[in-house]
PDB file of N, CA and C in Angstrom:
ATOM      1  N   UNK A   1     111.531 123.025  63.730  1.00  0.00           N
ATOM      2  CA  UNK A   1     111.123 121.803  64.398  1.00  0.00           C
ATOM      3  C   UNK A   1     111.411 120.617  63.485  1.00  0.00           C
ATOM      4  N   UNK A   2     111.225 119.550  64.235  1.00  0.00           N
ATOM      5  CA  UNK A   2     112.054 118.288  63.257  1.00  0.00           C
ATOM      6  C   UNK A   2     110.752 117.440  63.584  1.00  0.00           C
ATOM      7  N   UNK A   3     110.177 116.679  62.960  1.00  0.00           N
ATOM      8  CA  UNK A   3     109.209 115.411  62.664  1.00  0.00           C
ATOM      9  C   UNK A   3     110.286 114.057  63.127  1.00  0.00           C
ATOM     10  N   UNK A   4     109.834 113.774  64.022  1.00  0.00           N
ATOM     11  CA  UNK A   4     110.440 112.015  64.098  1.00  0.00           C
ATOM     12  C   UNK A   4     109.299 110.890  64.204  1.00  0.00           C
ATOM     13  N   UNK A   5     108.254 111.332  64.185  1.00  0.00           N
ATOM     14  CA  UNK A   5     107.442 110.595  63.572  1.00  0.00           C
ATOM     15  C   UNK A   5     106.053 111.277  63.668  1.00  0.00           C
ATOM     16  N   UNK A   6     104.787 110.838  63.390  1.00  0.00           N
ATOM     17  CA  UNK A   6     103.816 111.439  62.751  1.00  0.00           C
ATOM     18  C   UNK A   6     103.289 111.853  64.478  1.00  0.00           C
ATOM     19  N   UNK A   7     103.457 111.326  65.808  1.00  0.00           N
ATOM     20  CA  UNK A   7     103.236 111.623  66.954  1.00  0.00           C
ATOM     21  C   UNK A   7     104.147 112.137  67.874  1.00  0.00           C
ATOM     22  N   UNK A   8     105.542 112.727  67.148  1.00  0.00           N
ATOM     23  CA  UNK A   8     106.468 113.405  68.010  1.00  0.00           C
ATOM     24  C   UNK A   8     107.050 114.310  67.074  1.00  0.00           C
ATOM     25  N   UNK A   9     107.261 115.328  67.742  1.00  0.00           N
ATOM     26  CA  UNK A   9     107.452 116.621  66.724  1.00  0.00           C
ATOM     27  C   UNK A   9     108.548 117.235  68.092  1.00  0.00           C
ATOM     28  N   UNK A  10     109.816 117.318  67.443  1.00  0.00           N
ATOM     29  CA  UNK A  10     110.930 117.741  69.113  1.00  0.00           C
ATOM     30  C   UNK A  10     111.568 119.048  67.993  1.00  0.00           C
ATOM     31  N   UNK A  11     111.592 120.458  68.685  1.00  0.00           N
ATOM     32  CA  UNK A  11     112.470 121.567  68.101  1.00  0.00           C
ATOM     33  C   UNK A  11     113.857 121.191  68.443  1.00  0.00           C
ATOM     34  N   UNK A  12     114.346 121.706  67.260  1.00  0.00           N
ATOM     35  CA  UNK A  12     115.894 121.565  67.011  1.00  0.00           C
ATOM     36  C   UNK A  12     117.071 121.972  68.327  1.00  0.00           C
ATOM     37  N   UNK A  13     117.452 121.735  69.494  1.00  0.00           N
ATOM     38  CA  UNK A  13     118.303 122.108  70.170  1.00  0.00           C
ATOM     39  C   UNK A  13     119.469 122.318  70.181  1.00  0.00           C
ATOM     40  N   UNK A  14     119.969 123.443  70.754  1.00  0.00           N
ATOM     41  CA  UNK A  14     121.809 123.406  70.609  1.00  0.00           C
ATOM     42  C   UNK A  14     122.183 122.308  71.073  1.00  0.00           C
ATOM     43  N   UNK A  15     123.543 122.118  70.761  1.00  0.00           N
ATOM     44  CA  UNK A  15     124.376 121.239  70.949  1.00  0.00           C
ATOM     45  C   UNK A  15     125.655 121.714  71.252  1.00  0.00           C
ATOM     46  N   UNK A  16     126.259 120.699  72.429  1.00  0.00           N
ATOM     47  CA  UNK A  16     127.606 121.159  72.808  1.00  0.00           C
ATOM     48  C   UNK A  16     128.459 119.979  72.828  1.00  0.00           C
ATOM     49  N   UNK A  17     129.796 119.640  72.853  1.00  0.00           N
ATOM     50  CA  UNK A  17     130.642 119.068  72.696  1.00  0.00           C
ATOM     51  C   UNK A  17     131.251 119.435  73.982  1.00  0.00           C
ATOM     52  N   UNK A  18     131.405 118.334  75.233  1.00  0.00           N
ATOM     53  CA  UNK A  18     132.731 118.529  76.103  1.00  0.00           C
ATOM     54  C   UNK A  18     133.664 117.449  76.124  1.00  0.00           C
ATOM     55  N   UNK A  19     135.054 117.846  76.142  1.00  0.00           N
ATOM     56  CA  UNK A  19     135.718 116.294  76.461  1.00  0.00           C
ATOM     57  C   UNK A  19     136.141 116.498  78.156  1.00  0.00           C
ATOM     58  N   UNK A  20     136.385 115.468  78.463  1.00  0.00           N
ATOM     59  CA  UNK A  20     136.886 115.268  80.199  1.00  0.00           C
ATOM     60  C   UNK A  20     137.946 114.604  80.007  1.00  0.00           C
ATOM     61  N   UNK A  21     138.862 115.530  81.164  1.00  0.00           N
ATOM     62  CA  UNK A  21     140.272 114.275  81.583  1.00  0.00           C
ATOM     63  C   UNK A  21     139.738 112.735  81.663  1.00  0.00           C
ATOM     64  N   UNK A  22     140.397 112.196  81.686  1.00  0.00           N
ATOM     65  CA  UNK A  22     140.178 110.318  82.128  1.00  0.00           C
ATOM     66  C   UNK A  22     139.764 110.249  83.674  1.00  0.00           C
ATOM     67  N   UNK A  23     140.512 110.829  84.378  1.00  0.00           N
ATOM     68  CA  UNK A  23     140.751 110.232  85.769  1.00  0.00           C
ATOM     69  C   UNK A  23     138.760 111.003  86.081  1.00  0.00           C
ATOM     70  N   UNK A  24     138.636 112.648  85.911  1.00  0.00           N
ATOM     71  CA  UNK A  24     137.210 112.949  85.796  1.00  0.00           C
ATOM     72  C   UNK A  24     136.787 111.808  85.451  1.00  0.00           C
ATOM     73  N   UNK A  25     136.399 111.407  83.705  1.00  0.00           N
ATOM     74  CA  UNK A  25     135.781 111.141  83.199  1.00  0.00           C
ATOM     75  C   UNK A  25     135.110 109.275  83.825  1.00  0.00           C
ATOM     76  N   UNK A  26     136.081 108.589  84.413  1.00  0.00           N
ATOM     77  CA  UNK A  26     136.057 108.031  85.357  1.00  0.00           C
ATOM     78  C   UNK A  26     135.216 107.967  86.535  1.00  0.00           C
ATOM     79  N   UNK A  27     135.573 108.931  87.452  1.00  0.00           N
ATOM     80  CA  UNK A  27     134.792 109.333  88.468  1.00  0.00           C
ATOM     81  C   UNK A  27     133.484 109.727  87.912  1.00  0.00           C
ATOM     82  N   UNK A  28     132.999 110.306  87.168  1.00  0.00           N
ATOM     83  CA  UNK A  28     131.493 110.730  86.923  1.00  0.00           C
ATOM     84  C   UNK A  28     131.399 109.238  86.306  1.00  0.00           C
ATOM     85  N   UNK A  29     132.197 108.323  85.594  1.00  0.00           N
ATOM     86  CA  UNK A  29     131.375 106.648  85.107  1.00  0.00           C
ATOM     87  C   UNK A  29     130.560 106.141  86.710  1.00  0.00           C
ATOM     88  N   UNK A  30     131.758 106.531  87.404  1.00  0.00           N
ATOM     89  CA  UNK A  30     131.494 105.313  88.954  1.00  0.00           C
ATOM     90  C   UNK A  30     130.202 106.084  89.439  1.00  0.00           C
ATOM     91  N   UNK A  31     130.224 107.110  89.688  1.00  0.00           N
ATOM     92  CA  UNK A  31     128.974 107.918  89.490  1.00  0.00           C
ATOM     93  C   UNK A  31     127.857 107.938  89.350  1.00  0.00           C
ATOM     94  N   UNK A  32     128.082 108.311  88.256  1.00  0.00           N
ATOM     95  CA  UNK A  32     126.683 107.531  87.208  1.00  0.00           C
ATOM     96  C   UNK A  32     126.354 105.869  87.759  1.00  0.00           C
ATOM     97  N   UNK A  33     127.152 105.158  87.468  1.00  0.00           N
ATOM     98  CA  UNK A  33     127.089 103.390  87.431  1.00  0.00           C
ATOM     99  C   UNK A  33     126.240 103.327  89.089  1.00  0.00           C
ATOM    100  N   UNK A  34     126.570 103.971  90.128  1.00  0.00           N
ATOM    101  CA  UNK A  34     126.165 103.859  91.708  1.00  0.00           C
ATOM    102  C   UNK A  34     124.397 104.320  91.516  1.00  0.00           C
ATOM    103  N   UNK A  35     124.393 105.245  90.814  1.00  0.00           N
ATOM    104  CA  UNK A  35     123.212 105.839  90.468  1.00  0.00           C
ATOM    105  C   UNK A  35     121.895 105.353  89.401  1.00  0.00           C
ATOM    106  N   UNK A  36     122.624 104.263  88.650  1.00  0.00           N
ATOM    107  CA  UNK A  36     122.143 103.818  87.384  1.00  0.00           C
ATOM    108  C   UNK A  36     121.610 104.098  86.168  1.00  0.00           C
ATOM    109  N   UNK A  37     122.322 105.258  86.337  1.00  0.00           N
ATOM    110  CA  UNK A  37     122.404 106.001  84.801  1.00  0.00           C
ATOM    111  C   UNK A  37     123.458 105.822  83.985  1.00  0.00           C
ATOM    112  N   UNK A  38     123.412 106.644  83.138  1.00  0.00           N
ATOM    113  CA  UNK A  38     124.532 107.121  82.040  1.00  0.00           C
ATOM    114  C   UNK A  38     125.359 108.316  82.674  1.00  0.00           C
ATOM    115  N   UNK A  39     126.824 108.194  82.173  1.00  0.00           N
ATOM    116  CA  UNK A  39     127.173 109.512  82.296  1.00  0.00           C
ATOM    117  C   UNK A  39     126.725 110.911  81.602  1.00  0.00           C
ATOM    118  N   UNK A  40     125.778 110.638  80.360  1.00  0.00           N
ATOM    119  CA  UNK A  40     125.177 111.974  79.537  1.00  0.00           C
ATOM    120  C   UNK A  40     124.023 112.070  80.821  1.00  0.00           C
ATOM    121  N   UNK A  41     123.134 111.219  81.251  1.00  0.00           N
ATOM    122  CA  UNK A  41     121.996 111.493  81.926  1.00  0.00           C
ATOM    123  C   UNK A  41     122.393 112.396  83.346  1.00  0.00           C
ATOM    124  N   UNK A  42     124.033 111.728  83.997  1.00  0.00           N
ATOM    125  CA  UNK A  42     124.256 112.697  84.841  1.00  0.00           C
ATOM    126  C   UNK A  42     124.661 114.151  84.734  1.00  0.00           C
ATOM    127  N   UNK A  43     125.716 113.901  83.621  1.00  0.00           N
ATOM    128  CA  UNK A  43     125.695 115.159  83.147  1.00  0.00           C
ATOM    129  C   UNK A  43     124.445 116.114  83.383  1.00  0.00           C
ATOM    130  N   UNK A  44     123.682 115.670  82.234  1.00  0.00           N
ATOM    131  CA  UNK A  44     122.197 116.727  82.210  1.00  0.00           C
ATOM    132  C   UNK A  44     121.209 116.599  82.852  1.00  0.00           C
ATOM    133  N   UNK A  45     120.883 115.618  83.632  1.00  0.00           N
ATOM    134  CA  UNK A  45     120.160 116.175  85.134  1.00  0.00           C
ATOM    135  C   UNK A  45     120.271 116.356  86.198  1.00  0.00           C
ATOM    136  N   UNK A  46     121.919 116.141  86.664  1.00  0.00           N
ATOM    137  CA  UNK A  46     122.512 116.509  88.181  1.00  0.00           C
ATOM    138  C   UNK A  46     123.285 117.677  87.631  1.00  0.00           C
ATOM    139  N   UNK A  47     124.394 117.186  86.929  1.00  0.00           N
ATOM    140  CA  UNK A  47     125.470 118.086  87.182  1.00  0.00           C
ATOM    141  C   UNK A  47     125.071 119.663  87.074  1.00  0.00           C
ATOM    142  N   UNK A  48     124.451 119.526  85.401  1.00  0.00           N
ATOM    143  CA  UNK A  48     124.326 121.073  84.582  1.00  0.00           C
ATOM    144  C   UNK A  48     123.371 121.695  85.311  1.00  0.00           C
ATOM    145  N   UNK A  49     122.261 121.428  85.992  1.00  0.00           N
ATOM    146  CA  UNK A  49     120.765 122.040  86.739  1.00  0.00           C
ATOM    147  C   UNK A  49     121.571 122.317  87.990  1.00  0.00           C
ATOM    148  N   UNK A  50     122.598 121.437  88.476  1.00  0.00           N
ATOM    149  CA  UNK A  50     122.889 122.059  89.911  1.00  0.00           C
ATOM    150  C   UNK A  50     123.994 123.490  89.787  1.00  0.00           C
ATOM    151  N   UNK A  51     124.933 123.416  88.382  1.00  0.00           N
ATOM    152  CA  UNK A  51     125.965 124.379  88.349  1.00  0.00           C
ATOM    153  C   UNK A  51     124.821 125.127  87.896  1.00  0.00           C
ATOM    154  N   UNK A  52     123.967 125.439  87.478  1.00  0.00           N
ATOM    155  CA  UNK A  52     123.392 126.785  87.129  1.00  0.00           C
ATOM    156  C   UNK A  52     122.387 127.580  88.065  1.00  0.00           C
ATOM    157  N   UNK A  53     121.829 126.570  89.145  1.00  0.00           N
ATOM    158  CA  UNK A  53     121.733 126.746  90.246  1.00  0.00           C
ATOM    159  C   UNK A  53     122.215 127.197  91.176  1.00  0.00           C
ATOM    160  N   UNK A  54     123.257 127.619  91.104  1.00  0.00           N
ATOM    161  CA  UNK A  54     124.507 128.213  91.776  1.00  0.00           C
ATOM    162  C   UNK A  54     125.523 127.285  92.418  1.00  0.00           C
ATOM    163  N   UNK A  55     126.201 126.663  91.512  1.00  0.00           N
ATOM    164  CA  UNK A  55     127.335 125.695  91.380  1.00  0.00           C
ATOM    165  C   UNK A  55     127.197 125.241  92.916  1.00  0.00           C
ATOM    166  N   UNK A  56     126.001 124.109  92.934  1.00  0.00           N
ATOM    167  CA  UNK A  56     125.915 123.199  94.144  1.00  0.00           C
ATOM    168  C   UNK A  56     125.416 123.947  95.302  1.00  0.00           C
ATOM    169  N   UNK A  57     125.288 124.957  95.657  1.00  0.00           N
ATOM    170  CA  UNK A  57     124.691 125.562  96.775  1.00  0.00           C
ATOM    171  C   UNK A  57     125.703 125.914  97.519  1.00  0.00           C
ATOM    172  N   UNK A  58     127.125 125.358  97.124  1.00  0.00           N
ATOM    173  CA  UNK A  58     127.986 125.843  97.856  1.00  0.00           C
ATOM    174  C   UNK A  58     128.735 127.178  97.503  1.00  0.00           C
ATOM    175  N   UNK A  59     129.861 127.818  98.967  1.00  0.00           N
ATOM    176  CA  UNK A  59     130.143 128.392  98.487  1.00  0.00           C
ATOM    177  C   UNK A  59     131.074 128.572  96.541  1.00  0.00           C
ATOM    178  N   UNK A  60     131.189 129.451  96.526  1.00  0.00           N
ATOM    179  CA  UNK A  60     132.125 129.702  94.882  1.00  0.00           C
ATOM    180  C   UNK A  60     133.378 129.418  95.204  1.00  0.00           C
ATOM    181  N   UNK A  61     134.127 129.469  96.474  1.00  0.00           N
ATOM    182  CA  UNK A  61     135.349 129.017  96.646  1.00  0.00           C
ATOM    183  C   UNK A  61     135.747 127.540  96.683  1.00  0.00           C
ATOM    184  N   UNK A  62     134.206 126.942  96.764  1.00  0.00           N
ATOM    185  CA  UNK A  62     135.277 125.549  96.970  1.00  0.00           C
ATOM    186  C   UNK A  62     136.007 125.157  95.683  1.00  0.00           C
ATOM    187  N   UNK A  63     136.530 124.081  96.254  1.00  0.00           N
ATOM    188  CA  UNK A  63     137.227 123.339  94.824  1.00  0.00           C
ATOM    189  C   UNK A  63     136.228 122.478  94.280  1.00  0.00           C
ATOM    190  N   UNK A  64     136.354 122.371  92.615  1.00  0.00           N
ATOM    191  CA  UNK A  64     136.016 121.338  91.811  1.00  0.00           C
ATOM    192  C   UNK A  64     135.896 120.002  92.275  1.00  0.00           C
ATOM    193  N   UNK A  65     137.028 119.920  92.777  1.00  0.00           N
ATOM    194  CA  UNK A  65     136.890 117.924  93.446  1.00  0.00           C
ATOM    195  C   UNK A  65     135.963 118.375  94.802  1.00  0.00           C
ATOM    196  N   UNK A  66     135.716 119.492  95.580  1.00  0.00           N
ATOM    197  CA  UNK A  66     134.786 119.428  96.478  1.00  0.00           C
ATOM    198  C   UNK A  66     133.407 119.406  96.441  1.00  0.00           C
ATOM    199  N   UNK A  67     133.017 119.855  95.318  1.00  0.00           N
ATOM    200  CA  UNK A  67     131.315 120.142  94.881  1.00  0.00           C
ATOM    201  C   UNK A  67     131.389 118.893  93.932  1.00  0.00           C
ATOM    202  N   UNK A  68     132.470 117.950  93.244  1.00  0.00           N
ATOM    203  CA  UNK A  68     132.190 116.407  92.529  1.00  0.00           C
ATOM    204  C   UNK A  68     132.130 115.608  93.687  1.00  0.00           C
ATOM    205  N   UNK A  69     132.583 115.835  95.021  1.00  0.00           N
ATOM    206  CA  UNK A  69     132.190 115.375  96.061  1.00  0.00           C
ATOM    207  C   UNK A  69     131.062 115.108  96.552  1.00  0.00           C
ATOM    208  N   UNK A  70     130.098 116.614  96.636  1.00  0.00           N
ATOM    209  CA  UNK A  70     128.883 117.103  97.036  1.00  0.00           C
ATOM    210  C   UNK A  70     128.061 116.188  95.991  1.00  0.00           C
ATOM    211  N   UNK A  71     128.431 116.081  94.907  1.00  0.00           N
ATOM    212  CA  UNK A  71     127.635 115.334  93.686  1.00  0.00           C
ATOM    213  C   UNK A  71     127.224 113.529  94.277  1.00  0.00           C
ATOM    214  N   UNK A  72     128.044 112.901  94.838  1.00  0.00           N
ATOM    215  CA  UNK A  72     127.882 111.401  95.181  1.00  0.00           C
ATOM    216  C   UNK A  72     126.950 111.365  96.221  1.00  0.00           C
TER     217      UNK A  72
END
């Protein structure tokens, strides 16, 4: 556990590194920006909770640009 101050005490979490194409990385800005977040905040409370959820509720066949669809 890590001390960040004498009233918050947060355990150490993994960490991951992704990079995104532009034209993605883009589309999740406009995204995010419609929504008024960050793209890290969408990332980790839409995107990652819904793919582990079973990638959007949809079927496994759709395409990628169809479930970043389902995302807006």
């Amino acid at each position: 556990m890590t001390l960040i101050s004498r009233e918050t005490v947060v355990s150490i979490l993994p960490k991951f590194m992704q990079t995104l194409d532009d034209v993605i990385y883009r589309e999740l800005e406009k995204i995010a920006k419609r929504r008024g977040i960050t793209i890290q905040e969408l990332i980790r409370a839409v995107i990652v909770p819904e793919w582990i959820n079973g990638h959007n509720g949809g079927d496994a066949r759709d395409s990628p640009a169809t479930k970043l669809n389902n995302w807006r």
